[in-house]
PDBML (XML) file of the C-alpha atoms, coordinates in Angstrom:
<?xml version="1.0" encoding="UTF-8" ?>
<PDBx:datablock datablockName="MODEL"
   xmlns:PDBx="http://pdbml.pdb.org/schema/pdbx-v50.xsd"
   xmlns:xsi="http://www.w3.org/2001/XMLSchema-instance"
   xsi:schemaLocation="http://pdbml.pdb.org/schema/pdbx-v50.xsd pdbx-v50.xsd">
   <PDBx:atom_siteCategory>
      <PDBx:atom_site id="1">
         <PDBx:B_iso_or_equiv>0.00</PDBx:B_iso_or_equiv>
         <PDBx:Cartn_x>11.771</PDBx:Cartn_x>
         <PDBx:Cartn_y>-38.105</PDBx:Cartn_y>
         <PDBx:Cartn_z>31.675</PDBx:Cartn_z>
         <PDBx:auth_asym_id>A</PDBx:auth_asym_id>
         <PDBx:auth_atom_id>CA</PDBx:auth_atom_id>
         <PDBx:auth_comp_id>UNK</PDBx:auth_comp_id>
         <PDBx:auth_seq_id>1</PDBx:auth_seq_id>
         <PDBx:group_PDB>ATOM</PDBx:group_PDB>
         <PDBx:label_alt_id xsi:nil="true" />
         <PDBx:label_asym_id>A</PDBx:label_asym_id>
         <PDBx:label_atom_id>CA</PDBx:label_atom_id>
         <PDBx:label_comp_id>UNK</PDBx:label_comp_id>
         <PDBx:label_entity_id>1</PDBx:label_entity_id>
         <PDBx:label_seq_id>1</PDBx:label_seq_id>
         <PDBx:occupancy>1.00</PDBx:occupancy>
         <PDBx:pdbx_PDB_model_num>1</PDBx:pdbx_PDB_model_num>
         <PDBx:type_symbol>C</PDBx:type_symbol>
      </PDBx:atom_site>
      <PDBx:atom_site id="2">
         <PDBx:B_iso_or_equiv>0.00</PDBx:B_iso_or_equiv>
         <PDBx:Cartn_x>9.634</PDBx:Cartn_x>
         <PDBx:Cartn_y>-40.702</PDBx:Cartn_y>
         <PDBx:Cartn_z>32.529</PDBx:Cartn_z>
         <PDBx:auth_asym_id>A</PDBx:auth_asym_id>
         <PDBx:auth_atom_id>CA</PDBx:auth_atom_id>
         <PDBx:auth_comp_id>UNK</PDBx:auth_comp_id>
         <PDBx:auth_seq_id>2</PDBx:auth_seq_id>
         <PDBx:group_PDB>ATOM</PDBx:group_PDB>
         <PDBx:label_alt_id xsi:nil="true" />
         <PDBx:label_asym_id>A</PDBx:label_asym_id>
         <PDBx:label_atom_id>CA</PDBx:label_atom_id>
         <PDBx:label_comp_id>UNK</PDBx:label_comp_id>
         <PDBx:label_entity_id>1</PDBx:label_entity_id>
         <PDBx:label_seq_id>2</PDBx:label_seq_id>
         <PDBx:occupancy>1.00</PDBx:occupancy>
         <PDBx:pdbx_PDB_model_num>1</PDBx:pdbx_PDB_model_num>
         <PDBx:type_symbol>C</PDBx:type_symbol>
      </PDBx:atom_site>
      <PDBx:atom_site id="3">
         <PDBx:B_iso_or_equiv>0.00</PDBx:B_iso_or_equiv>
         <PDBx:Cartn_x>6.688</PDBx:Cartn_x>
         <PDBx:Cartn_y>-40.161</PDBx:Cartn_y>
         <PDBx:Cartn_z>30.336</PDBx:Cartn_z>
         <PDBx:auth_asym_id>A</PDBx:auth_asym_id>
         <PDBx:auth_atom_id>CA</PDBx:auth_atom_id>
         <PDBx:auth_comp_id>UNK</PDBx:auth_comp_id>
         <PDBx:auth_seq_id>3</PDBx:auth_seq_id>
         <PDBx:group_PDB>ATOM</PDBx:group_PDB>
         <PDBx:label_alt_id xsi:nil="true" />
         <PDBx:label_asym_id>A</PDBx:label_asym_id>
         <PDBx:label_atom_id>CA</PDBx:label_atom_id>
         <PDBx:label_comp_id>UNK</PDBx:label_comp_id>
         <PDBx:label_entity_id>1</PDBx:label_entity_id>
         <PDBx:label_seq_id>3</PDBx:label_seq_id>
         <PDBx:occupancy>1.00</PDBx:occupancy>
         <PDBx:pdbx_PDB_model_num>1</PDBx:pdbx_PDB_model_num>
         <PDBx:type_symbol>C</PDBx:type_symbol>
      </PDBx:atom_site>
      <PDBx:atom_site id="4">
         <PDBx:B_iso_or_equiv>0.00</PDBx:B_iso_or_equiv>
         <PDBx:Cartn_x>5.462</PDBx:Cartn_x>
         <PDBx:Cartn_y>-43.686</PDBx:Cartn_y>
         <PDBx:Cartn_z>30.931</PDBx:Cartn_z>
         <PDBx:auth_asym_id>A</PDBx:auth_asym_id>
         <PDBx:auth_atom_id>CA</PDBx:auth_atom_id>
         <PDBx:auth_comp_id>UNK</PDBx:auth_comp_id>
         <PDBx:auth_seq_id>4</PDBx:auth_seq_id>
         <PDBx:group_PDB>ATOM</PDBx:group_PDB>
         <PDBx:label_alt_id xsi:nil="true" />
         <PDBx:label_asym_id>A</PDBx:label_asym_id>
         <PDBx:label_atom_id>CA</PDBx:label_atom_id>
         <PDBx:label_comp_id>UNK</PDBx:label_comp_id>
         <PDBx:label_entity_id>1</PDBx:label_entity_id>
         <PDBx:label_seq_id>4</PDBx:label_seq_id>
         <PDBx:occupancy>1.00</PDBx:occupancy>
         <PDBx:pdbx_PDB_model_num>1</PDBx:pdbx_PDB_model_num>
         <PDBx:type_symbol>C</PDBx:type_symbol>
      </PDBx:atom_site>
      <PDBx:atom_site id="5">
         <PDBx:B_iso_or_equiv>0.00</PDBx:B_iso_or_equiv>
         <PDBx:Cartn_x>4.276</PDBx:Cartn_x>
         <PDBx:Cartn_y>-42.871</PDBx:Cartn_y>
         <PDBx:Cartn_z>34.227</PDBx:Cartn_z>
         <PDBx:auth_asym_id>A</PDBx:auth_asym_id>
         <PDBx:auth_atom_id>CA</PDBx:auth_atom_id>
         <PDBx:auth_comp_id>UNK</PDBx:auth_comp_id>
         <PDBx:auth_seq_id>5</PDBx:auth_seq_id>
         <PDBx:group_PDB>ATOM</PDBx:group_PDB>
         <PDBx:label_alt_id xsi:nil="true" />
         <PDBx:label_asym_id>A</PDBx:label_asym_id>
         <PDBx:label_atom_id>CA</PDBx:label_atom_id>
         <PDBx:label_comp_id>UNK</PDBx:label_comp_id>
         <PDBx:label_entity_id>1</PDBx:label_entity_id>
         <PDBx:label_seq_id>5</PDBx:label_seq_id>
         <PDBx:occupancy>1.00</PDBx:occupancy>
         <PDBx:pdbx_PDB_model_num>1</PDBx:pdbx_PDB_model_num>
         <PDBx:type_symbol>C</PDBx:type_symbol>
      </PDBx:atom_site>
      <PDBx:atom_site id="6">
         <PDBx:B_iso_or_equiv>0.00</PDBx:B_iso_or_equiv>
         <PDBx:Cartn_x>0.997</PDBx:Cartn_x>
         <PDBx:Cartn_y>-41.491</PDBx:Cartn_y>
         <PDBx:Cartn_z>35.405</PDBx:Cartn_z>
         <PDBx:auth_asym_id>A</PDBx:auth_asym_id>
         <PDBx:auth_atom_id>CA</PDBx:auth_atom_id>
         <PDBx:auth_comp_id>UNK</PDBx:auth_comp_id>
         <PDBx:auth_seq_id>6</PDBx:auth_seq_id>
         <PDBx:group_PDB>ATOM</PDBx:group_PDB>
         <PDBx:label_alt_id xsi:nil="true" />
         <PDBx:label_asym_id>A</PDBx:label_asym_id>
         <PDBx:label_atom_id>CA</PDBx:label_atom_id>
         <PDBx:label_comp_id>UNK</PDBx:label_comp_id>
         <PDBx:label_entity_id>1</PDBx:label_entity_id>
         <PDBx:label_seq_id>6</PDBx:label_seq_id>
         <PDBx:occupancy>1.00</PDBx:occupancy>
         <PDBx:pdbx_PDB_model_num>1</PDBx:pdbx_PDB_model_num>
         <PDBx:type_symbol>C</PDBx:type_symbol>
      </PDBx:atom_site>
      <PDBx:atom_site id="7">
         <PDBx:B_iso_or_equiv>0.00</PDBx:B_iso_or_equiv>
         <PDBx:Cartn_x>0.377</PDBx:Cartn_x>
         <PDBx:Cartn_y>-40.548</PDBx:Cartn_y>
         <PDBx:Cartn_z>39.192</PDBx:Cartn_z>
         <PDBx:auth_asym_id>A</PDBx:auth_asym_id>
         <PDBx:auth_atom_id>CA</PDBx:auth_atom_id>
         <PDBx:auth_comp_id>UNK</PDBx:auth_comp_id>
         <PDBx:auth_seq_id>7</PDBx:auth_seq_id>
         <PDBx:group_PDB>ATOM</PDBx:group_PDB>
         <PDBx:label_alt_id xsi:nil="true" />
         <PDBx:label_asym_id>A</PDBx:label_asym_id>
         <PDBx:label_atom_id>CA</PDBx:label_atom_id>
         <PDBx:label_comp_id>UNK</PDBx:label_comp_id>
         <PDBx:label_entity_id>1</PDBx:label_entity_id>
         <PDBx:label_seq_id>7</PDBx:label_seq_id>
         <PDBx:occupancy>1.00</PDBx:occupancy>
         <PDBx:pdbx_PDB_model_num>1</PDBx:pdbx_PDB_model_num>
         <PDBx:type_symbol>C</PDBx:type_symbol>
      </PDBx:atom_site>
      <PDBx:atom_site id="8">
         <PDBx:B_iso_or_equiv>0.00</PDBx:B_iso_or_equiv>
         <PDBx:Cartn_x>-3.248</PDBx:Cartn_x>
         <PDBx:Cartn_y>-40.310</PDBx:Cartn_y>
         <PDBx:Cartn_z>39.821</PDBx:Cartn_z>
         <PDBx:auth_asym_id>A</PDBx:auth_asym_id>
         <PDBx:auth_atom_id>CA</PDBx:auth_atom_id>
         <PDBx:auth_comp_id>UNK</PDBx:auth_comp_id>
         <PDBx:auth_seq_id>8</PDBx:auth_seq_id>
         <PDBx:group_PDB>ATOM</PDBx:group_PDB>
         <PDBx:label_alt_id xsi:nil="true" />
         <PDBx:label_asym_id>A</PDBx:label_asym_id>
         <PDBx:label_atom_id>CA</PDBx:label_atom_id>
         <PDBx:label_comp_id>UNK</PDBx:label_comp_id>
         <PDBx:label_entity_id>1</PDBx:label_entity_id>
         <PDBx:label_seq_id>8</PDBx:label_seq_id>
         <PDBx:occupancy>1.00</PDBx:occupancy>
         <PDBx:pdbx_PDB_model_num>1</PDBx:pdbx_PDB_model_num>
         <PDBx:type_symbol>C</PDBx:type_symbol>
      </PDBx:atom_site>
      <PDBx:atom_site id="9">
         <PDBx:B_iso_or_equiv>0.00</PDBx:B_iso_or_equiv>
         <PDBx:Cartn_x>-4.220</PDBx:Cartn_x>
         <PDBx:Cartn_y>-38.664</PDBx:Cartn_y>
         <PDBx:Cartn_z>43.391</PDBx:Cartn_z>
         <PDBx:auth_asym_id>A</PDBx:auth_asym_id>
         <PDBx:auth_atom_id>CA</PDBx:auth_atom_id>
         <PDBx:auth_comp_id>UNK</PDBx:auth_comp_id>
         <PDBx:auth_seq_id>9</PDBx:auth_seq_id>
         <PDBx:group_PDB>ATOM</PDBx:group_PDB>
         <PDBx:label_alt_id xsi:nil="true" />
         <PDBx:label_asym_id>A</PDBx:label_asym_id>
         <PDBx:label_atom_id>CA</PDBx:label_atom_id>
         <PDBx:label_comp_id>UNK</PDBx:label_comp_id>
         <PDBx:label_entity_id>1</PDBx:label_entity_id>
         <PDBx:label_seq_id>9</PDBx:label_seq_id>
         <PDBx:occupancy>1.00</PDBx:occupancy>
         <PDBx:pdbx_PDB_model_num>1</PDBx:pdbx_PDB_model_num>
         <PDBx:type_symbol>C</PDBx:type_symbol>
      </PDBx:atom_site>
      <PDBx:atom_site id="10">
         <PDBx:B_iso_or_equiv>0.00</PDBx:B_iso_or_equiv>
         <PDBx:Cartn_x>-7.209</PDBx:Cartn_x>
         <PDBx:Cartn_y>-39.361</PDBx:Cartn_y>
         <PDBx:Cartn_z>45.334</PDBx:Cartn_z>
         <PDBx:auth_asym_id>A</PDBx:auth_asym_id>
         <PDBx:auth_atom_id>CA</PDBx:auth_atom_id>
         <PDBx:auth_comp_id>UNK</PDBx:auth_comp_id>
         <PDBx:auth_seq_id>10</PDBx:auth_seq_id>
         <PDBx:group_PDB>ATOM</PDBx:group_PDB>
         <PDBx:label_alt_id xsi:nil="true" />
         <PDBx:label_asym_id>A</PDBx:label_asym_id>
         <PDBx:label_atom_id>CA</PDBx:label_atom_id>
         <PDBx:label_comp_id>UNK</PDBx:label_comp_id>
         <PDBx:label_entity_id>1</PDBx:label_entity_id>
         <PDBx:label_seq_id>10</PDBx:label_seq_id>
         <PDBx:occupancy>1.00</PDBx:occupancy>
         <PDBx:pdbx_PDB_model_num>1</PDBx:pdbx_PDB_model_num>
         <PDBx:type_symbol>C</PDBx:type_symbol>
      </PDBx:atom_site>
      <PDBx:atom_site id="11">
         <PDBx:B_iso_or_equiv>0.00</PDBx:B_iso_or_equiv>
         <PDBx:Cartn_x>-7.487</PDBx:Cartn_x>
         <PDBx:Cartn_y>-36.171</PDBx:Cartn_y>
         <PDBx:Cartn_z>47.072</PDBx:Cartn_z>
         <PDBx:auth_asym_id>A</PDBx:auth_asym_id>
         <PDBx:auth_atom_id>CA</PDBx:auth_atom_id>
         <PDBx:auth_comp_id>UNK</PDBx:auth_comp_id>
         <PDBx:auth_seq_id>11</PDBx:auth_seq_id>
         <PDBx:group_PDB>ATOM</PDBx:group_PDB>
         <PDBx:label_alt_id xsi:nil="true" />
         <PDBx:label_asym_id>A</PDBx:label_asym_id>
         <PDBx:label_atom_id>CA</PDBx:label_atom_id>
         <PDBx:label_comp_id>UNK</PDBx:label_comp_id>
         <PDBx:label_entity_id>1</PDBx:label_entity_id>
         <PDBx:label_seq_id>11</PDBx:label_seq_id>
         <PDBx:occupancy>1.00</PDBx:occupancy>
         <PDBx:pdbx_PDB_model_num>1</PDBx:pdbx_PDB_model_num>
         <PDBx:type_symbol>C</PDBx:type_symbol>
      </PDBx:atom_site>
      <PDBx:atom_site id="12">
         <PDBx:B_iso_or_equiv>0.00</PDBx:B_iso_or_equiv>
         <PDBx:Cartn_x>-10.717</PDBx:Cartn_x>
         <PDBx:Cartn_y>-36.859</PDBx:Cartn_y>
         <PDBx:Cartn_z>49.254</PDBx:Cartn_z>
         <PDBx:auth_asym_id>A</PDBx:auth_asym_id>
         <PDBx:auth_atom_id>CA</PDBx:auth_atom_id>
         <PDBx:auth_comp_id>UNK</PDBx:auth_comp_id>
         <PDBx:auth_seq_id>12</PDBx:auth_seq_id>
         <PDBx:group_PDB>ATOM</PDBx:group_PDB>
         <PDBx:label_alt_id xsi:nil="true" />
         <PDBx:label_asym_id>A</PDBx:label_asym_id>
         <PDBx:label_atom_id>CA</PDBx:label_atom_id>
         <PDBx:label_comp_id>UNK</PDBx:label_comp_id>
         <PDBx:label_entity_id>1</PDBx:label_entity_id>
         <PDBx:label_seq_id>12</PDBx:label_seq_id>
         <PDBx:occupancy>1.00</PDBx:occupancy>
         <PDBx:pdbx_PDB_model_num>1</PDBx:pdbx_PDB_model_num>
         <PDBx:type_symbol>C</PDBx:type_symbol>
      </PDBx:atom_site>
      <PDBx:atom_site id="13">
         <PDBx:B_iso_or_equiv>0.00</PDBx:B_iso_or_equiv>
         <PDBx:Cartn_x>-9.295</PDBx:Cartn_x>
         <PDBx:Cartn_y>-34.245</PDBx:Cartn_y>
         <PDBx:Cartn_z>51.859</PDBx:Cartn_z>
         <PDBx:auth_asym_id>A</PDBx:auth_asym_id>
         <PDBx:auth_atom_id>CA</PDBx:auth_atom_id>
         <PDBx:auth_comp_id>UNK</PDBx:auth_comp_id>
         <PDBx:auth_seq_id>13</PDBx:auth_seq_id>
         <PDBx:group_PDB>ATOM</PDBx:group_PDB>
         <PDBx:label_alt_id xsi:nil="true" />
         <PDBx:label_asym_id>A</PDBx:label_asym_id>
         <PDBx:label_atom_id>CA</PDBx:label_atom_id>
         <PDBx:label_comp_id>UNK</PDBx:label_comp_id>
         <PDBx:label_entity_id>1</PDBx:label_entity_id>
         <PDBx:label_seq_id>13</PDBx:label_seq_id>
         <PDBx:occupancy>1.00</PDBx:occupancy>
         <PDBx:pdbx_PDB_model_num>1</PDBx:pdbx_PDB_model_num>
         <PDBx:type_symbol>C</PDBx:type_symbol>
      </PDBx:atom_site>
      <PDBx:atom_site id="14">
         <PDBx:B_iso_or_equiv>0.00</PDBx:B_iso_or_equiv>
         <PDBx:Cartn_x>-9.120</PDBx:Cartn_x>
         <PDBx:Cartn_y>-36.797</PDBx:Cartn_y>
         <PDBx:Cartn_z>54.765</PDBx:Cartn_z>
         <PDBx:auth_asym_id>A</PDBx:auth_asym_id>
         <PDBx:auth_atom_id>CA</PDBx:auth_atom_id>
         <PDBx:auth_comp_id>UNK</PDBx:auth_comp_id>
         <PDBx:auth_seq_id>14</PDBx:auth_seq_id>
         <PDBx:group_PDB>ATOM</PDBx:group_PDB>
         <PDBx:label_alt_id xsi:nil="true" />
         <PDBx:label_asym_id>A</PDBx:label_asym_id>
         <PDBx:label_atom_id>CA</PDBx:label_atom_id>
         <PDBx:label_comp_id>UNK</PDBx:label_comp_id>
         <PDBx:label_entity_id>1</PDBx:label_entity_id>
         <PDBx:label_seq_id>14</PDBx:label_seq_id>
         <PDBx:occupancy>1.00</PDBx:occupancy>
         <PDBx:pdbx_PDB_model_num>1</PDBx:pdbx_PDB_model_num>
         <PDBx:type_symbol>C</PDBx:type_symbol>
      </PDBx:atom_site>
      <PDBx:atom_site id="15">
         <PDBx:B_iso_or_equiv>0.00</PDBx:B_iso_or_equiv>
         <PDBx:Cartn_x>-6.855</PDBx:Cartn_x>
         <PDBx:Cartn_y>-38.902</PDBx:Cartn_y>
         <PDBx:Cartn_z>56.855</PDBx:Cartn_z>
         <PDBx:auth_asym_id>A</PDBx:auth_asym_id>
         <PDBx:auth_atom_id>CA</PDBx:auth_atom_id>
         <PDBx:auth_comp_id>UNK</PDBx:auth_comp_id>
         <PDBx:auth_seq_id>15</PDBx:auth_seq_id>
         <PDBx:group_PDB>ATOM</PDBx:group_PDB>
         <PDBx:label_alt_id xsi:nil="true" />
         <PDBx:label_asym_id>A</PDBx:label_asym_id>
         <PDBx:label_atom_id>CA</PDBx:label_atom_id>
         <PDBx:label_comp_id>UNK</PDBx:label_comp_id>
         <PDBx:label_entity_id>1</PDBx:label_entity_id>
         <PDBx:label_seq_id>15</PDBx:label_seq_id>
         <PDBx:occupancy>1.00</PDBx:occupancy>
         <PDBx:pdbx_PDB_model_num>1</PDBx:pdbx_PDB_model_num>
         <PDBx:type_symbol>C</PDBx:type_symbol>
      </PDBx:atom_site>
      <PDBx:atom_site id="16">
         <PDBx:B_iso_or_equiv>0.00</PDBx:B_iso_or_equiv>
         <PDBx:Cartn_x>-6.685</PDBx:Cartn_x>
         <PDBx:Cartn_y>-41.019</PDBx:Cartn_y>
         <PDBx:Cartn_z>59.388</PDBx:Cartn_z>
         <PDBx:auth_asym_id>A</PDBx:auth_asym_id>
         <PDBx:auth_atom_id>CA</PDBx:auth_atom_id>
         <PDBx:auth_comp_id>UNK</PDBx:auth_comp_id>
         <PDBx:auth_seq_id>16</PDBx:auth_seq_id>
         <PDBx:group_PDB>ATOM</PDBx:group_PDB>
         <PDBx:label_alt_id xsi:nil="true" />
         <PDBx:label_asym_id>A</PDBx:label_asym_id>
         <PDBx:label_atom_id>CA</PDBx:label_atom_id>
         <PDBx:label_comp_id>UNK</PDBx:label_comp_id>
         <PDBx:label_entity_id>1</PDBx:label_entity_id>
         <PDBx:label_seq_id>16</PDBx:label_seq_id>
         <PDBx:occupancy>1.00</PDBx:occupancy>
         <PDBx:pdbx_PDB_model_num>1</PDBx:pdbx_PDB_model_num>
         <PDBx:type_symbol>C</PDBx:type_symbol>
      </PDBx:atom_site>
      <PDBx:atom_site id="17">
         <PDBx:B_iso_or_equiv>0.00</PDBx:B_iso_or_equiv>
         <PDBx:Cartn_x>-5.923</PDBx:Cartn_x>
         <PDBx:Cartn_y>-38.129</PDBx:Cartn_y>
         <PDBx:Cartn_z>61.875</PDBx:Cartn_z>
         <PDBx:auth_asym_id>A</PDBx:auth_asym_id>
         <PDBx:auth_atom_id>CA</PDBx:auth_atom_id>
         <PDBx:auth_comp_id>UNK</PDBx:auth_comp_id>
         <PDBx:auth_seq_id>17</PDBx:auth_seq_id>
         <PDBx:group_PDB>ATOM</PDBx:group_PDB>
         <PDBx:label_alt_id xsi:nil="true" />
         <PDBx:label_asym_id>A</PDBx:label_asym_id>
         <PDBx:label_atom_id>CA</PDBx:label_atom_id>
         <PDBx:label_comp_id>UNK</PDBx:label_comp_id>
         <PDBx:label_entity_id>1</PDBx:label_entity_id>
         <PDBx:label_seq_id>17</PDBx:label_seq_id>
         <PDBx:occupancy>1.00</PDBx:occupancy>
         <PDBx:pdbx_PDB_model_num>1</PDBx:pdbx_PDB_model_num>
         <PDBx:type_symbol>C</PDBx:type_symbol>
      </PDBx:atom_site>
      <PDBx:atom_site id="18">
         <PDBx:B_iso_or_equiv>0.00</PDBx:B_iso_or_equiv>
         <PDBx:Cartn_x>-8.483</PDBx:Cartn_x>
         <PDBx:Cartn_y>-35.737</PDBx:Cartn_y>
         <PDBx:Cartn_z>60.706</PDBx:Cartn_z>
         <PDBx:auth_asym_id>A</PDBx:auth_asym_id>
         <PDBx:auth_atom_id>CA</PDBx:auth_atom_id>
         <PDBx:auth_comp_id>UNK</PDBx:auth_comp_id>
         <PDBx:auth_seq_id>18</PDBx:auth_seq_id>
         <PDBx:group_PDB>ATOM</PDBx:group_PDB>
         <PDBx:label_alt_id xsi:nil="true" />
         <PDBx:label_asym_id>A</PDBx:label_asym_id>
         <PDBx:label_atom_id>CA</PDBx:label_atom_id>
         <PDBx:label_comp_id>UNK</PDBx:label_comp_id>
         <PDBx:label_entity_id>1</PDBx:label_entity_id>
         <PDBx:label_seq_id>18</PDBx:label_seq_id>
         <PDBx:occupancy>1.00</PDBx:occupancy>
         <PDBx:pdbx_PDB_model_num>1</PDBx:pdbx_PDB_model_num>
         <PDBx:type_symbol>C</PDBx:type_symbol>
      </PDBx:atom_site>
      <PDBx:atom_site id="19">
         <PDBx:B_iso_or_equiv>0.00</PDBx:B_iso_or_equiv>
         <PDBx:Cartn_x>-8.547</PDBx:Cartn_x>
         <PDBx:Cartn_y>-33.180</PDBx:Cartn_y>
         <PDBx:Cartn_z>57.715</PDBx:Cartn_z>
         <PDBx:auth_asym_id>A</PDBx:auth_asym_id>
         <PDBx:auth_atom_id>CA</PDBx:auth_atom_id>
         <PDBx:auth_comp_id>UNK</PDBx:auth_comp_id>
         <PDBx:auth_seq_id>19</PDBx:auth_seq_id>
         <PDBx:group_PDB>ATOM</PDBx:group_PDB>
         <PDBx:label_alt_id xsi:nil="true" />
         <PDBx:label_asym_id>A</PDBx:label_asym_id>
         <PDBx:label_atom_id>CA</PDBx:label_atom_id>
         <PDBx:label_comp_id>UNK</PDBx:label_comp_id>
         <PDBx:label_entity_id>1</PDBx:label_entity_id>
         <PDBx:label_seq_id>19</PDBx:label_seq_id>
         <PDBx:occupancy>1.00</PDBx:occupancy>
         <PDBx:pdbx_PDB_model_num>1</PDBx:pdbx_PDB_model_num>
         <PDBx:type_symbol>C</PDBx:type_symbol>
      </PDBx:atom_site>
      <PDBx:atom_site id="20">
         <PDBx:B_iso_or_equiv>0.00</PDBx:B_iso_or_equiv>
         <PDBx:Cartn_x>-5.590</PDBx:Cartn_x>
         <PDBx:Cartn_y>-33.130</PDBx:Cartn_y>
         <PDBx:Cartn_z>55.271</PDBx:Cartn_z>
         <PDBx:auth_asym_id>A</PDBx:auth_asym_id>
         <PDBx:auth_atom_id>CA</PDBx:auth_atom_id>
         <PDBx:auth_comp_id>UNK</PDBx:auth_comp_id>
         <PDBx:auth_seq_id>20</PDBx:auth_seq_id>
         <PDBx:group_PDB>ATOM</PDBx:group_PDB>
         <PDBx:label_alt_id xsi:nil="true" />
         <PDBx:label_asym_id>A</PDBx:label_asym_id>
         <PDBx:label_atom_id>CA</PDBx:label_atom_id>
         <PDBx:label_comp_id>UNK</PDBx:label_comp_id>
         <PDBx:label_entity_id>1</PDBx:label_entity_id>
         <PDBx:label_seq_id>20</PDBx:label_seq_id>
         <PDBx:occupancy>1.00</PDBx:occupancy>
         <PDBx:pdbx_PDB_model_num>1</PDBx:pdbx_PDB_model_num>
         <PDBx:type_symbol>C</PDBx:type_symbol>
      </PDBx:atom_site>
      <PDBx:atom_site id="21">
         <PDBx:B_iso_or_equiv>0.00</PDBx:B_iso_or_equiv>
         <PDBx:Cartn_x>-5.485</PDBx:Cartn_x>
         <PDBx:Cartn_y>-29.721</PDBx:Cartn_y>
         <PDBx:Cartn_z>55.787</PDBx:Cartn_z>
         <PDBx:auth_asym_id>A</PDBx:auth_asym_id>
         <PDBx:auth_atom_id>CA</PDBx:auth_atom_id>
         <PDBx:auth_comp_id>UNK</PDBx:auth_comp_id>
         <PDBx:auth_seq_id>21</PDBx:auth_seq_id>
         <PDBx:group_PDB>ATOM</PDBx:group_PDB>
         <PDBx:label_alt_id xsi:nil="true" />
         <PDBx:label_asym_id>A</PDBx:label_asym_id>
         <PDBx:label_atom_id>CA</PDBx:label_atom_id>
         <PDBx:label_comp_id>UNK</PDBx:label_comp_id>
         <PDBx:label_entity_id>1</PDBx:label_entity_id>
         <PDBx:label_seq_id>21</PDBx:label_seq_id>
         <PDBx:occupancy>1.00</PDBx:occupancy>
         <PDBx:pdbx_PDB_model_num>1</PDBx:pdbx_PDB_model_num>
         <PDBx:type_symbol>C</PDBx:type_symbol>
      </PDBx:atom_site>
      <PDBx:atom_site id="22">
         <PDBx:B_iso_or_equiv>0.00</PDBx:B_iso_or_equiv>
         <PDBx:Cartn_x>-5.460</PDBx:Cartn_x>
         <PDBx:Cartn_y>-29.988</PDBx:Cartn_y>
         <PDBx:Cartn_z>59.374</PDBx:Cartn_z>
         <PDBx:auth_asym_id>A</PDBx:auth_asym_id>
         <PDBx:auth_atom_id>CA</PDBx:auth_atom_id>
         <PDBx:auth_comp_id>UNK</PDBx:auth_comp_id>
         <PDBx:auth_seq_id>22</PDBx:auth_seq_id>
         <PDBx:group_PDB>ATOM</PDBx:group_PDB>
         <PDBx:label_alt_id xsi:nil="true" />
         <PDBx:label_asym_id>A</PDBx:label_asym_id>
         <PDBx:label_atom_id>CA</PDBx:label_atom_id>
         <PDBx:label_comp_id>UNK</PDBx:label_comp_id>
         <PDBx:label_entity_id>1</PDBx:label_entity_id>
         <PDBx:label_seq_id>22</PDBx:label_seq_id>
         <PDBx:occupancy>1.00</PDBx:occupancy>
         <PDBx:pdbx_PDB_model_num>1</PDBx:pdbx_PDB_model_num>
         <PDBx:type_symbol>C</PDBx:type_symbol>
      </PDBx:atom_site>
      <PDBx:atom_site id="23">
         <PDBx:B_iso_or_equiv>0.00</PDBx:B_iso_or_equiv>
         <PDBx:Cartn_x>-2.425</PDBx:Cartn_x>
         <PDBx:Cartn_y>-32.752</PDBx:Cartn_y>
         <PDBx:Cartn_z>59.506</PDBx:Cartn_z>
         <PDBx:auth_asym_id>A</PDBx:auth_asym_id>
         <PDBx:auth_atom_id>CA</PDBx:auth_atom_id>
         <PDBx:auth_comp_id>UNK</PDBx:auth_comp_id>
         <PDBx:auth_seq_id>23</PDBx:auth_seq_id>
         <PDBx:group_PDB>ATOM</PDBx:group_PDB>
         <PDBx:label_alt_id xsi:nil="true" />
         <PDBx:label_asym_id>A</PDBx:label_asym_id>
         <PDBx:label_atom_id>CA</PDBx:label_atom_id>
         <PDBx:label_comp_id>UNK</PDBx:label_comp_id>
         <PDBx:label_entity_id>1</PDBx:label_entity_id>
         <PDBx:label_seq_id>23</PDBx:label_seq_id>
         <PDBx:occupancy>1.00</PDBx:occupancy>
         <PDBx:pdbx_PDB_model_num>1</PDBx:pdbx_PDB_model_num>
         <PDBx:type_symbol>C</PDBx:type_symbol>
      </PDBx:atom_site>
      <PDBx:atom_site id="24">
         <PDBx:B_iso_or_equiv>0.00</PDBx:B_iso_or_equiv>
         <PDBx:Cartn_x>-0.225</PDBx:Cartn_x>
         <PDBx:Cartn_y>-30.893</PDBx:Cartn_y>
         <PDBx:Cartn_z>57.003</PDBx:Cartn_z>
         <PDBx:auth_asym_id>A</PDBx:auth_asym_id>
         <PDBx:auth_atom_id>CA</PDBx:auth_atom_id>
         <PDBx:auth_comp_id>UNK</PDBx:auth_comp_id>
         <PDBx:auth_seq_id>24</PDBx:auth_seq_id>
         <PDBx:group_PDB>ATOM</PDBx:group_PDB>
         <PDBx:label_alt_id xsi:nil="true" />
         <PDBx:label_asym_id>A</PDBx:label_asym_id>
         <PDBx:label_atom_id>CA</PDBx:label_atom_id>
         <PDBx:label_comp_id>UNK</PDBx:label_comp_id>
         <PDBx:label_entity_id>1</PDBx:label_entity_id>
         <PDBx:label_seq_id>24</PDBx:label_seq_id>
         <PDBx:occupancy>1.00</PDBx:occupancy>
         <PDBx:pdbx_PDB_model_num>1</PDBx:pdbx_PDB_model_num>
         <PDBx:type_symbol>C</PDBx:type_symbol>
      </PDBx:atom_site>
      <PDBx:atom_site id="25">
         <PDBx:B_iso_or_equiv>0.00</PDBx:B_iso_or_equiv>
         <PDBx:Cartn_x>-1.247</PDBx:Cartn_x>
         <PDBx:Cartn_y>-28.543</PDBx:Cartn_y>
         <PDBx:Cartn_z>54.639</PDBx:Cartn_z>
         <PDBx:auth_asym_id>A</PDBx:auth_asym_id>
         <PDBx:auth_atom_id>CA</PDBx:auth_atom_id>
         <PDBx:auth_comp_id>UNK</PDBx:auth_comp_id>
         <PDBx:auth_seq_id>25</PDBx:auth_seq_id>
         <PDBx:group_PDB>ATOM</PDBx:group_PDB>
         <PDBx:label_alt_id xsi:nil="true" />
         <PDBx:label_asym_id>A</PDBx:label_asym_id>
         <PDBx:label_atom_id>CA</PDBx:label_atom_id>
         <PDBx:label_comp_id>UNK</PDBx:label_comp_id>
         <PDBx:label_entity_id>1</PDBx:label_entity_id>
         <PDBx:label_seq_id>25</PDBx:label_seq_id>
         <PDBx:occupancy>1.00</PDBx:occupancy>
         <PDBx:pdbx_PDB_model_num>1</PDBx:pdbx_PDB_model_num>
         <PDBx:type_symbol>C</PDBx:type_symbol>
      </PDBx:atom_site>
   </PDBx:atom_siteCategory>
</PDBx:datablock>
């Protein structure tokens, strides 16, 4: 119950490999 944490993703779609999509969905 953490409620003092707070994730925020960057989701910009892209890795180092190619599309996040493309590397794993």
């Amino acid at each position: 119950g953490l409620d003092n944490v707070t994730a925020i993703v960057d989701v910009n779609a892209l890795q180092a490999d190619g599309p996040t999509k493309g590397v794993l969905r």
